[in-house]
PDB file of N, CA and C in Angstrom:
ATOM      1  N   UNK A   1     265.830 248.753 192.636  1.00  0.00           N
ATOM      2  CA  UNK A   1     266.166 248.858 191.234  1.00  0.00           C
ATOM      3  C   UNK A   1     267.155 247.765 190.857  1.00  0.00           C
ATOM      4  N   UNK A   2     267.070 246.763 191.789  1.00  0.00           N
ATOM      5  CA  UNK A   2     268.041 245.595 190.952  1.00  0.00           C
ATOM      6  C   UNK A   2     268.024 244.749 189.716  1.00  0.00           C
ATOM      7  N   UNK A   3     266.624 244.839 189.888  1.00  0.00           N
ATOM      8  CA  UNK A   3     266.542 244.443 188.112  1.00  0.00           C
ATOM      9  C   UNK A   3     266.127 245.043 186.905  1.00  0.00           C
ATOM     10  N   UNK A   4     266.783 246.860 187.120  1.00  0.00           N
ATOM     11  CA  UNK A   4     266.747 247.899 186.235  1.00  0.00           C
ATOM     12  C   UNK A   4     265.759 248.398 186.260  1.00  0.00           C
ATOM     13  N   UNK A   5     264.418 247.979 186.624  1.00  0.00           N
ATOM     14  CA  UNK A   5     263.064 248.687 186.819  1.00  0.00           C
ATOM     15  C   UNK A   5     263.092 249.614 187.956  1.00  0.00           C
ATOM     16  N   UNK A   6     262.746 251.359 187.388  1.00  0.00           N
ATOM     17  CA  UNK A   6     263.004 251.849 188.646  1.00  0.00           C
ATOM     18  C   UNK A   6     261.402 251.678 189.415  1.00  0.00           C
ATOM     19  N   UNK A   7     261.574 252.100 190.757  1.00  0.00           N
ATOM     20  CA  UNK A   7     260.543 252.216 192.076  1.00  0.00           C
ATOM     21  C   UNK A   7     260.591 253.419 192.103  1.00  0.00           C
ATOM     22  N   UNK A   8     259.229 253.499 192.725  1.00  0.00           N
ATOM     23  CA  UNK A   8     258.815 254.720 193.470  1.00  0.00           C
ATOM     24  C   UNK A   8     259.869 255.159 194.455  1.00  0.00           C
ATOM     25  N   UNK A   9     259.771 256.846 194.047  1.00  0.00           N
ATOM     26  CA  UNK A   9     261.008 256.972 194.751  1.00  0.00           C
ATOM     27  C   UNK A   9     262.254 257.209 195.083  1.00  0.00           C
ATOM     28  N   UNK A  10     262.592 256.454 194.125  1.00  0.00           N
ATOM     29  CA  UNK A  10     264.071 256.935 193.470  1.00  0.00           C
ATOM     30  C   UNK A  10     264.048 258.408 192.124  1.00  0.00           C
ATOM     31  N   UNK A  11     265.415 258.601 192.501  1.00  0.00           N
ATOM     32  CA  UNK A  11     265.500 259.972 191.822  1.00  0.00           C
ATOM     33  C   UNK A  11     266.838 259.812 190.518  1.00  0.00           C
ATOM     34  N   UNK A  12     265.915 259.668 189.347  1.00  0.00           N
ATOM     35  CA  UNK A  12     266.699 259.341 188.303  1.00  0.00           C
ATOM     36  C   UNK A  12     266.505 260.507 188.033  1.00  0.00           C
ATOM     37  N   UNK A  13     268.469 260.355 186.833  1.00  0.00           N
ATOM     38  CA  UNK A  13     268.741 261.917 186.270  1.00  0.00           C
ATOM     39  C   UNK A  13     268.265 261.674 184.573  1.00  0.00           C
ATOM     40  N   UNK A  14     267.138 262.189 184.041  1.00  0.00           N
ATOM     41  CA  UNK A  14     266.492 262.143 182.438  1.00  0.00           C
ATOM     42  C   UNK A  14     267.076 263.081 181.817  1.00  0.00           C
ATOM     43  N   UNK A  15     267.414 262.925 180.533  1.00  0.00           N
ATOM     44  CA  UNK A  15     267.266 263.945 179.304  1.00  0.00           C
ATOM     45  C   UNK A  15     265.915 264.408 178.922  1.00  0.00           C
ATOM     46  N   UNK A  16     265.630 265.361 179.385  1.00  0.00           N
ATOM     47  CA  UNK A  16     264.064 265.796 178.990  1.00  0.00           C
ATOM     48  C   UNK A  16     263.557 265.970 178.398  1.00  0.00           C
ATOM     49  N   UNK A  17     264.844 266.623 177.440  1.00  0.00           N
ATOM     50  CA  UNK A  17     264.946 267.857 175.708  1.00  0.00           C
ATOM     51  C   UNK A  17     264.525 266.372 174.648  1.00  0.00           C
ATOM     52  N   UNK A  18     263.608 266.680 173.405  1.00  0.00           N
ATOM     53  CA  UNK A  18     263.041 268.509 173.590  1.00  0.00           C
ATOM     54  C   UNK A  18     261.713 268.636 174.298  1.00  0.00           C
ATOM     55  N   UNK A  19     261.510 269.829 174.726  1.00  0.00           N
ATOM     56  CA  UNK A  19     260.506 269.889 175.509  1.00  0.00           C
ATOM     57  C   UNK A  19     260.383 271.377 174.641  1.00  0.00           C
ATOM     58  N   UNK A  20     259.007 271.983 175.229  1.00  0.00           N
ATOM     59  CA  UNK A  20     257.994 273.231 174.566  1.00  0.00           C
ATOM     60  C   UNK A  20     257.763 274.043 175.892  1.00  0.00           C
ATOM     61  N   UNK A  21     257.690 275.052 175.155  1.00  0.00           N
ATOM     62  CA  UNK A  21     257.697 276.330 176.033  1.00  0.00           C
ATOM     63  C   UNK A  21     257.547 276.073 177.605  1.00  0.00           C
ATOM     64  N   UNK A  22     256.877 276.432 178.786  1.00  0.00           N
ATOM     65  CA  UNK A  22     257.402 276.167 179.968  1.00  0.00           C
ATOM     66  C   UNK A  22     257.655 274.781 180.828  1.00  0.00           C
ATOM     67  N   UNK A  23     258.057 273.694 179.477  1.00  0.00           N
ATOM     68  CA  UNK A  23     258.440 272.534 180.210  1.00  0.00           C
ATOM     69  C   UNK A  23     259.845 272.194 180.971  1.00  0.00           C
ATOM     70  N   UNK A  24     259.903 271.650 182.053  1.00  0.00           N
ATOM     71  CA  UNK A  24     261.673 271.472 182.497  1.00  0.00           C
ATOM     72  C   UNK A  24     262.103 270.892 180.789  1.00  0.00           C
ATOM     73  N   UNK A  25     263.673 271.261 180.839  1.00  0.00           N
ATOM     74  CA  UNK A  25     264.312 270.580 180.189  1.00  0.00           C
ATOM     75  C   UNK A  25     265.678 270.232 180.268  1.00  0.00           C
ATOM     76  N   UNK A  26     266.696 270.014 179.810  1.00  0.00           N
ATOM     77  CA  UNK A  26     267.740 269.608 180.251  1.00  0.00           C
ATOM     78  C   UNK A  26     267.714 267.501 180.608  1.00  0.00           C
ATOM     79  N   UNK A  27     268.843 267.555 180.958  1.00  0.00           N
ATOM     80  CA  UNK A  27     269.332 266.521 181.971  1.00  0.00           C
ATOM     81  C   UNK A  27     268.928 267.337 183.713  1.00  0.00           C
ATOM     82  N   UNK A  28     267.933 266.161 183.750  1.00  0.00           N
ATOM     83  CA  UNK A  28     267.717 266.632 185.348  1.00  0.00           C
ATOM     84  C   UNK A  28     266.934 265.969 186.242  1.00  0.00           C
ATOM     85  N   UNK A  29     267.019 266.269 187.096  1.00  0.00           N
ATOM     86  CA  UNK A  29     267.043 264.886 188.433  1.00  0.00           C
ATOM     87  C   UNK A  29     264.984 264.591 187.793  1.00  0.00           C
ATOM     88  N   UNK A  30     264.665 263.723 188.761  1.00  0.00           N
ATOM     89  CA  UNK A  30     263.207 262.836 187.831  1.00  0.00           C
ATOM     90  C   UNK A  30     262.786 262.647 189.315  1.00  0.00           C
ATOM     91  N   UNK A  31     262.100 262.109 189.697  1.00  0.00           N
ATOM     92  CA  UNK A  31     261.280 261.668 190.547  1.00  0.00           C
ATOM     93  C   UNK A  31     260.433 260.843 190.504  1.00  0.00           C
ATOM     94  N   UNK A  32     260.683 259.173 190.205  1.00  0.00           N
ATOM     95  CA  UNK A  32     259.818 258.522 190.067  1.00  0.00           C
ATOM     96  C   UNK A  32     258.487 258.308 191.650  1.00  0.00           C
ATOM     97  N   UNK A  33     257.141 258.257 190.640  1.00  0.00           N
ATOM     98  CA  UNK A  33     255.771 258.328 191.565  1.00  0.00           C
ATOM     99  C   UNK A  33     255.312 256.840 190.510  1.00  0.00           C
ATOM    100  N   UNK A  34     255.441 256.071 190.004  1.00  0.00           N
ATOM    101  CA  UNK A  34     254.676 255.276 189.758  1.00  0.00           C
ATOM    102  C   UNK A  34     255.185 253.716 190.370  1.00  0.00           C
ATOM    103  N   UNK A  35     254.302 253.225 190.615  1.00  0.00           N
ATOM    104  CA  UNK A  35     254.911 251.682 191.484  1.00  0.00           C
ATOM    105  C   UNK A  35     255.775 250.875 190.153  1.00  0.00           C
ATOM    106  N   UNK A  36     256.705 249.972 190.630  1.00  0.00           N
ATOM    107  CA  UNK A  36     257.506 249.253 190.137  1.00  0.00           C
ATOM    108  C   UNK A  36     256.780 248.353 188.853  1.00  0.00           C
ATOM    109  N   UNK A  37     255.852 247.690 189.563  1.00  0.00           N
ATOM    110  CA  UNK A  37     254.751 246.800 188.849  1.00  0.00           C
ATOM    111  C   UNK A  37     254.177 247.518 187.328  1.00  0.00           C
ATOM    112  N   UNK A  38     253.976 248.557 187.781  1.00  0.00           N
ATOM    113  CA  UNK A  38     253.588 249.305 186.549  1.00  0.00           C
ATOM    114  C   UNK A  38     254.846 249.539 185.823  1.00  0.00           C
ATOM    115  N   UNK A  39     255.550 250.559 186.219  1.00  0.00           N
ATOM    116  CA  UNK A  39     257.023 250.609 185.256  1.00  0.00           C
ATOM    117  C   UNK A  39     257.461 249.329 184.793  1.00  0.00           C
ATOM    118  N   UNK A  40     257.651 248.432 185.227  1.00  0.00           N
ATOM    119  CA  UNK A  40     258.021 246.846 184.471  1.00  0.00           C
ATOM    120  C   UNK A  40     256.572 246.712 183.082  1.00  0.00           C
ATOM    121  N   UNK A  41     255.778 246.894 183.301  1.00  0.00           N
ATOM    122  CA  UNK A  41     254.675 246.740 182.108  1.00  0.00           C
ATOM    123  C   UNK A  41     254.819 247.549 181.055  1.00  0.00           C
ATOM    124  N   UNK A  42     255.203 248.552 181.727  1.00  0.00           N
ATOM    125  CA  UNK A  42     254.671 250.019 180.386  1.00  0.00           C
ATOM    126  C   UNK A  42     255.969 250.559 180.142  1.00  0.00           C
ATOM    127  N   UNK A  43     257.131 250.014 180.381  1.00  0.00           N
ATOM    128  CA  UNK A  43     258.652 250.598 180.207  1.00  0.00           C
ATOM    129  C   UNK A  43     258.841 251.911 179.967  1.00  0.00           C
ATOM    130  N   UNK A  44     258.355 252.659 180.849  1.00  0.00           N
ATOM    131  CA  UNK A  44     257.820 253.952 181.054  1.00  0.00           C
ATOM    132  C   UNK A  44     257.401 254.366 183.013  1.00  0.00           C
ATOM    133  N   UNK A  45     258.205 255.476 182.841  1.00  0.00           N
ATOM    134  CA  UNK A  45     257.651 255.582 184.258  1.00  0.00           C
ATOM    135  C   UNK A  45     256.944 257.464 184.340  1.00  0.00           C
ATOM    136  N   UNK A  46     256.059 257.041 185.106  1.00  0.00           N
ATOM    137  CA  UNK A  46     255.557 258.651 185.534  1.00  0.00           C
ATOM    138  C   UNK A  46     256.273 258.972 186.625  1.00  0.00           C
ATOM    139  N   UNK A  47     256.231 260.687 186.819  1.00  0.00           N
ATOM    140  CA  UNK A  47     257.423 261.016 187.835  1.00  0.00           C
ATOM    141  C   UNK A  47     257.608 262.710 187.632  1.00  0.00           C
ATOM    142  N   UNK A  48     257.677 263.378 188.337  1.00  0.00           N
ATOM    143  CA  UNK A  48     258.145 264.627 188.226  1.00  0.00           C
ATOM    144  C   UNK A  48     259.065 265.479 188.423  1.00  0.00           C
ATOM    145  N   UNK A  49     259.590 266.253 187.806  1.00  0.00           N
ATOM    146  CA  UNK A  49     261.281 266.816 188.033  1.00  0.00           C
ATOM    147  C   UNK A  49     261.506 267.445 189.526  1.00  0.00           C
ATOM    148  N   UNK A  50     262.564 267.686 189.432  1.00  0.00           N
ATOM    149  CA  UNK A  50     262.857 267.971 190.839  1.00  0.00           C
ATOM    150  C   UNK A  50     263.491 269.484 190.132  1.00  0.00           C
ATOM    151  N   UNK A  51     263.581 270.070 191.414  1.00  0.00           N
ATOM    152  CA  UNK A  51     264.893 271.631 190.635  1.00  0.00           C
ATOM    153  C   UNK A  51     265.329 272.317 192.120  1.00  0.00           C
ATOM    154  N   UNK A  52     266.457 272.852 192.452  1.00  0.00           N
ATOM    155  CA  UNK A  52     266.932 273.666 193.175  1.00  0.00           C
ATOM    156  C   UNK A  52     266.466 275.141 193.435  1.00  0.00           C
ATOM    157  N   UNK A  53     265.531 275.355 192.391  1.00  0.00           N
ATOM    158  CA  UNK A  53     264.551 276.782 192.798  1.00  0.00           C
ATOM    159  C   UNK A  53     263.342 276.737 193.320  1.00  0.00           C
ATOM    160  N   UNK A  54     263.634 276.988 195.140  1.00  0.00           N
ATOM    161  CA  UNK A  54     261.905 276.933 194.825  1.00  0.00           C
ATOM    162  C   UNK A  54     261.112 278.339 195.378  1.00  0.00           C
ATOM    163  N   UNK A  55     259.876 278.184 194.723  1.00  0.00           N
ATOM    164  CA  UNK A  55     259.407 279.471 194.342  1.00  0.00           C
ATOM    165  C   UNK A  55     258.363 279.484 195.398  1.00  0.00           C
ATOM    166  N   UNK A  56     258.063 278.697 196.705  1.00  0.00           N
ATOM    167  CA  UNK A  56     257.544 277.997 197.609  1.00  0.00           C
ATOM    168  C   UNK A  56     255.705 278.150 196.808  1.00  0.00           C
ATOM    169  N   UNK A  57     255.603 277.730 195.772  1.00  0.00           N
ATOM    170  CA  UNK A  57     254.713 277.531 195.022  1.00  0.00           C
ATOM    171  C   UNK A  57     253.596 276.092 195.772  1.00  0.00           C
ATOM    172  N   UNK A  58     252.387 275.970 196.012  1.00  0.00           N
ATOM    173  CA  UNK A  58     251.685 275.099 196.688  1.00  0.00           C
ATOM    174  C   UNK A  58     252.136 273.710 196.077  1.00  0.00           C
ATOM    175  N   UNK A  59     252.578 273.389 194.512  1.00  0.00           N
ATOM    176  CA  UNK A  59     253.361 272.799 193.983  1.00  0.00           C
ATOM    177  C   UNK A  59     254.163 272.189 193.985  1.00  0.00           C
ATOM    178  N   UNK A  60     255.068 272.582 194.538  1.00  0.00           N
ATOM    179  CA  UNK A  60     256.843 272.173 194.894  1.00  0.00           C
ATOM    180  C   UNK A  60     256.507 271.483 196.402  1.00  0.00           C
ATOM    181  N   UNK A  61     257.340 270.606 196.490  1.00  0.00           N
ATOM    182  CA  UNK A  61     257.164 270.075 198.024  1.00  0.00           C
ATOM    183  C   UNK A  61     258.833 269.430 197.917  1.00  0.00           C
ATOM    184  N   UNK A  62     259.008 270.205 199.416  1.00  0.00           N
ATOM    185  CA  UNK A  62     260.501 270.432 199.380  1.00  0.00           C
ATOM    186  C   UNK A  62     260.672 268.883 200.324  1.00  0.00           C
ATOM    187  N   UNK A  63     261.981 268.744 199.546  1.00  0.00           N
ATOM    188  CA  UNK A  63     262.748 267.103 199.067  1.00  0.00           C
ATOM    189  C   UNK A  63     264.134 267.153 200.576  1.00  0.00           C
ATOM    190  N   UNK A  64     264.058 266.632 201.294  1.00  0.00           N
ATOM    191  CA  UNK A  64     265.035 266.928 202.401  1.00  0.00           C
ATOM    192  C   UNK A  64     266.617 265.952 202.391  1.00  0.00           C
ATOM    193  N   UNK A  65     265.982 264.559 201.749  1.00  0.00           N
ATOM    194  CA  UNK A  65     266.645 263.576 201.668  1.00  0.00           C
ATOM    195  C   UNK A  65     268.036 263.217 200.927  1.00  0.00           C
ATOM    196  N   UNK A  66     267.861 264.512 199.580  1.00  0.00           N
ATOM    197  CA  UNK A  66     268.690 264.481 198.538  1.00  0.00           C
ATOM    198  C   UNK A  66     270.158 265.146 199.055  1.00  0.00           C
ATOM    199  N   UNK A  67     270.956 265.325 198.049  1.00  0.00           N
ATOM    200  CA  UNK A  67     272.351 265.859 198.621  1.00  0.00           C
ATOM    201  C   UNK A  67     272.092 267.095 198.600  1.00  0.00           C
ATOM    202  N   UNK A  68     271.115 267.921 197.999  1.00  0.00           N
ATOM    203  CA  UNK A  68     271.495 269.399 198.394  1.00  0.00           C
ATOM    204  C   UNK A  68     269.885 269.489 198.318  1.00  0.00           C
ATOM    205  N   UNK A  69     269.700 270.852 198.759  1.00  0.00           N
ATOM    206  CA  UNK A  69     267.845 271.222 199.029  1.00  0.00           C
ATOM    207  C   UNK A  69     267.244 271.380 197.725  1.00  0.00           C
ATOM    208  N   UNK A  70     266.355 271.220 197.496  1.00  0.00           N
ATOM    209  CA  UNK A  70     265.149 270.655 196.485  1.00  0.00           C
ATOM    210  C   UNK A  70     263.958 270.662 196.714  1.00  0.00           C
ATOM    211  N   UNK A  71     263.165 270.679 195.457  1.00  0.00           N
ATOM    212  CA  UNK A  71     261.921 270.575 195.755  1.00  0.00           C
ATOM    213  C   UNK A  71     261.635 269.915 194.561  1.00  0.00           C
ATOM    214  N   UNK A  72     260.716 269.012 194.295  1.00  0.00           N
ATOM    215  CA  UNK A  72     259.611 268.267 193.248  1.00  0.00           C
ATOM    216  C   UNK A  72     258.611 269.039 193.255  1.00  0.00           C
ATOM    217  N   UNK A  73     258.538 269.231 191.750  1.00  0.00           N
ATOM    218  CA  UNK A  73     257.549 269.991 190.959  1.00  0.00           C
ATOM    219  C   UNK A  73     256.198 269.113 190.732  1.00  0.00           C
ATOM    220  N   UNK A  74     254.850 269.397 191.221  1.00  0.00           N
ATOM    221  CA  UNK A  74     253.615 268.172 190.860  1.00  0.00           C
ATOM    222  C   UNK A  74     253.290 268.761 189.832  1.00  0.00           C
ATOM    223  N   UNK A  75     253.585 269.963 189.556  1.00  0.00           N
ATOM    224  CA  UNK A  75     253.146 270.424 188.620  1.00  0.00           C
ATOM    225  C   UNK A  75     253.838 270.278 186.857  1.00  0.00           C
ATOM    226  N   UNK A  76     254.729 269.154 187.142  1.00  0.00           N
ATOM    227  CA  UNK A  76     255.642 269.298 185.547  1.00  0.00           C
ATOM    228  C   UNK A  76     255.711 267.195 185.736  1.00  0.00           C
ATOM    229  N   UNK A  77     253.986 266.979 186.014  1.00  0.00           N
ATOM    230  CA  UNK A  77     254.150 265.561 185.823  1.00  0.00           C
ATOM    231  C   UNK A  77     254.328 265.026 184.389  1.00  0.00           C
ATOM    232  N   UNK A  78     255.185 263.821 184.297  1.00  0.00           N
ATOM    233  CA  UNK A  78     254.909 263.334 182.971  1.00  0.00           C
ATOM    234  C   UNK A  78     255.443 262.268 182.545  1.00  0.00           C
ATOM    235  N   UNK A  79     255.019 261.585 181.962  1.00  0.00           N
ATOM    236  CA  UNK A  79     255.378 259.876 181.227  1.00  0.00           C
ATOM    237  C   UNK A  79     256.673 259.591 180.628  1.00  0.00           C
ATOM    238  N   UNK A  80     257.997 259.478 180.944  1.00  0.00           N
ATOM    239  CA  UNK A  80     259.537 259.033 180.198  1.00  0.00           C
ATOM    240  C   UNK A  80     259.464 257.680 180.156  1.00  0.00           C
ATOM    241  N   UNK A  81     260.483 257.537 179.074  1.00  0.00           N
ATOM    242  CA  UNK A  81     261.124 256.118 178.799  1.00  0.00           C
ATOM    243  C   UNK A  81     262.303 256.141 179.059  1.00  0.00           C
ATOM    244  N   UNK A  82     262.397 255.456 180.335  1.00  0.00           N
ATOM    245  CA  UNK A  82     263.889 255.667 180.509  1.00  0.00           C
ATOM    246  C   UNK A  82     265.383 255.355 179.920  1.00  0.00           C
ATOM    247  N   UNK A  83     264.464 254.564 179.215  1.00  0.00           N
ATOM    248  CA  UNK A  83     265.747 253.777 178.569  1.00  0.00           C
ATOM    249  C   UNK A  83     266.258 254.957 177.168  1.00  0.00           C
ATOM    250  N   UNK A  84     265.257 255.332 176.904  1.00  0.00           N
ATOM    251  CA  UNK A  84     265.157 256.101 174.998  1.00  0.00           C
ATOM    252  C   UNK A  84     265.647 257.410 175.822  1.00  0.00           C
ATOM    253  N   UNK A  85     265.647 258.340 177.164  1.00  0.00           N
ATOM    254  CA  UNK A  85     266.008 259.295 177.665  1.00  0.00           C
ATOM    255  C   UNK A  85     267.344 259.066 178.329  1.00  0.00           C
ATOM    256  N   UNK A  86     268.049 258.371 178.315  1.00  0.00           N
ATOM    257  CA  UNK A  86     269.558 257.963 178.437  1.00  0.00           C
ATOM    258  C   UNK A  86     269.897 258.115 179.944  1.00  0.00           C
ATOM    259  N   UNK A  87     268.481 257.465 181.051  1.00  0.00           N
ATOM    260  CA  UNK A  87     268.103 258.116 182.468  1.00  0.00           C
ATOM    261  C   UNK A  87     269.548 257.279 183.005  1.00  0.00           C
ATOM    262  N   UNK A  88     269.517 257.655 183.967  1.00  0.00           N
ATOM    263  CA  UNK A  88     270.728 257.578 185.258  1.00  0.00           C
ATOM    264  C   UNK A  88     270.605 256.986 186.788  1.00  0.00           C
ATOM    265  N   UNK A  89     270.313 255.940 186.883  1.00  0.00           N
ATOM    266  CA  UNK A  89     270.015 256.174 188.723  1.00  0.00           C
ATOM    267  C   UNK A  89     271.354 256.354 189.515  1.00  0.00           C
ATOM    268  N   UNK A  90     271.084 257.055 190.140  1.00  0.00           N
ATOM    269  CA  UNK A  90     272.085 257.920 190.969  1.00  0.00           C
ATOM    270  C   UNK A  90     272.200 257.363 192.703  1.00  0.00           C
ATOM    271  N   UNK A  91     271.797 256.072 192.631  1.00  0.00           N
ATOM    272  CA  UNK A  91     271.355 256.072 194.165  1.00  0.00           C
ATOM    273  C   UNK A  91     270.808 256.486 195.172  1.00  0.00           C
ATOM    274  N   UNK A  92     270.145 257.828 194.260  1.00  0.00           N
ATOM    275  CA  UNK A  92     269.272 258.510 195.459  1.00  0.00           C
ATOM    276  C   UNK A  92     267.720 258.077 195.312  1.00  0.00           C
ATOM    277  N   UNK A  93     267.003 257.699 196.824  1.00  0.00           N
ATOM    278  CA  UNK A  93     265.629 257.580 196.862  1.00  0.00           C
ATOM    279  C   UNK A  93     265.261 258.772 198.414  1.00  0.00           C
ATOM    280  N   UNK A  94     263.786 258.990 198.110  1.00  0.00           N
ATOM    281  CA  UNK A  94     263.024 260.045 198.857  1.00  0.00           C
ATOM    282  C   UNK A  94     262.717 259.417 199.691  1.00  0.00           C
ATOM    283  N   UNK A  95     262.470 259.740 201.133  1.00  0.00           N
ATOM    284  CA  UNK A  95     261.741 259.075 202.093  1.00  0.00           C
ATOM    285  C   UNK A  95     259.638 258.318 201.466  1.00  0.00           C
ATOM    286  N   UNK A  96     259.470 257.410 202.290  1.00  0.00           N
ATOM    287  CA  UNK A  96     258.004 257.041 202.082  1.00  0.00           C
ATOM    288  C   UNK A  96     257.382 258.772 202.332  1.00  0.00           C
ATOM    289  N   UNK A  97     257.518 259.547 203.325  1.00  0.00           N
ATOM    290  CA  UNK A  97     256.241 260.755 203.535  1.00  0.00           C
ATOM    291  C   UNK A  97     256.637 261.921 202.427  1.00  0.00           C
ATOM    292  N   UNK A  98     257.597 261.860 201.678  1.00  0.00           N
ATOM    293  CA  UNK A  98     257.831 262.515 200.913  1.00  0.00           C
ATOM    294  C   UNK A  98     257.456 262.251 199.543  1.00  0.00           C
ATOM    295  N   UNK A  99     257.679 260.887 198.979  1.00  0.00           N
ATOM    296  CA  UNK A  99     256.831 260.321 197.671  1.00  0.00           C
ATOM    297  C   UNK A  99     255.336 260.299 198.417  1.00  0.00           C
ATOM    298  N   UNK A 100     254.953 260.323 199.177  1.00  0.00           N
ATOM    299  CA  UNK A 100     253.484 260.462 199.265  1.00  0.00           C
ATOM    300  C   UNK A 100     252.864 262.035 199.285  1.00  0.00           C
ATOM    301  N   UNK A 101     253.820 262.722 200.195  1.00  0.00           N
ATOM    302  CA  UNK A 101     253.240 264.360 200.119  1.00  0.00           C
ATOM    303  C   UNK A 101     253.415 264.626 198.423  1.00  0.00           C
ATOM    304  N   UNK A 102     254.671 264.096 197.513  1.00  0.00           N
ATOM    305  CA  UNK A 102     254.506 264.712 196.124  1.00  0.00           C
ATOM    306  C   UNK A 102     253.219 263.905 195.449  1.00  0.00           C
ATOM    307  N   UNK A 103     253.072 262.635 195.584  1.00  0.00           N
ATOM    308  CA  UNK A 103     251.731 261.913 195.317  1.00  0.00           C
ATOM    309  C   UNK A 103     250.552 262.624 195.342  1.00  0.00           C
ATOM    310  N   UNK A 104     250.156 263.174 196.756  1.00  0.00           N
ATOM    311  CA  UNK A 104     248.939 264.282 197.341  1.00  0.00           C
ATOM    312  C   UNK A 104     248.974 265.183 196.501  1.00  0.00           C
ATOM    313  N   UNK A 105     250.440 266.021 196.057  1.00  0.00           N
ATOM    314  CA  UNK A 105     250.440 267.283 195.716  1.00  0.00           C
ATOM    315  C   UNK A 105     250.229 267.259 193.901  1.00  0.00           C
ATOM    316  N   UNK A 106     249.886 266.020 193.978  1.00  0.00           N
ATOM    317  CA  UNK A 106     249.871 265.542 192.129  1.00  0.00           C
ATOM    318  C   UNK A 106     248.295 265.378 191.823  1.00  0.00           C
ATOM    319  N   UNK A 107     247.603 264.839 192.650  1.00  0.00           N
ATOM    320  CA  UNK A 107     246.307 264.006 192.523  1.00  0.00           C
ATOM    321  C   UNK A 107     245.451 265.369 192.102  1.00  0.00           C
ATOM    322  N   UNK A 108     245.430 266.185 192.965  1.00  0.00           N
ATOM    323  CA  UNK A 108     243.713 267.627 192.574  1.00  0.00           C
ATOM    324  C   UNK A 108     245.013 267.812 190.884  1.00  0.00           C
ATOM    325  N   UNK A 109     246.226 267.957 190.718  1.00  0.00           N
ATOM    326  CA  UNK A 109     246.622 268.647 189.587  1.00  0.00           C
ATOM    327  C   UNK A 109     245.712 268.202 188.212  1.00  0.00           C
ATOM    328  N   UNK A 110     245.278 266.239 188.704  1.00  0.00           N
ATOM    329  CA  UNK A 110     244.725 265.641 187.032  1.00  0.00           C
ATOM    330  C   UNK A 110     243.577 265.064 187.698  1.00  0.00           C
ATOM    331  N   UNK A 111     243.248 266.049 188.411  1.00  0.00           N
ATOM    332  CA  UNK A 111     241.600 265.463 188.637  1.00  0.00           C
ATOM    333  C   UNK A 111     241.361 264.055 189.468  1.00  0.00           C
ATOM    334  N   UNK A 112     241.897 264.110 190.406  1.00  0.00           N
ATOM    335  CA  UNK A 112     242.029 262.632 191.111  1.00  0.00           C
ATOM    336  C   UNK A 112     241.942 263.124 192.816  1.00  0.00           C
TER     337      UNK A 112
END
């Protein structure tokens, strides 16, 4: 992320709000899944929230790397602008088998 474009991987903190009925919302940790190359084009990154509850849902795929236990939601994927969501990088990134197990756990969600 040295030249502000985030990577796959890293775990930015978004303003989510507003969001509709069972969407995350808040300020809360992000999970970027889309390659760098793309986020530099579309100033927009795809990525899914992370949360401290998990409901061991086939969904959630628990995050080991972060400062406290977690799991990424595949199921609450979705398109931010990071810049217009007032995002945060925090210095935290996921291991490679972990952006790939949430990758796997994303693909049957949109038909891929």
């Amino acid at each position: 992320m040295d030249d502000g474009i985030p990577e796959a991987g890293e775990v930015w903190w978004v303003q989510l709000a507003p969001t509709m009925g069972a969407e995350q919302s808040g300020k809360r940790p992000f999970l970027v899944i889309s390659p760098k190359a793309v986020n530099g084009v579309i100033h927009r990154v795809i990525g899914v929230t992370i949360s401290r509850t998990n409901h061991e849902w086939q969904t959630e795929i628990p995050l080991s790397t972060l400062p406290e236990p977690c799991v990424a939601q595949a199921d609450q994927i979705r398109s931010v602008d990071i810049e217009a969501r007032n995002a945060e990088f925090r210095g935290h990134k996921v291991t490679e088998a972990e952006l790939e197990s949430v990758r796997e756990a994303v693909r049957p969600l949109i038909g891929l």
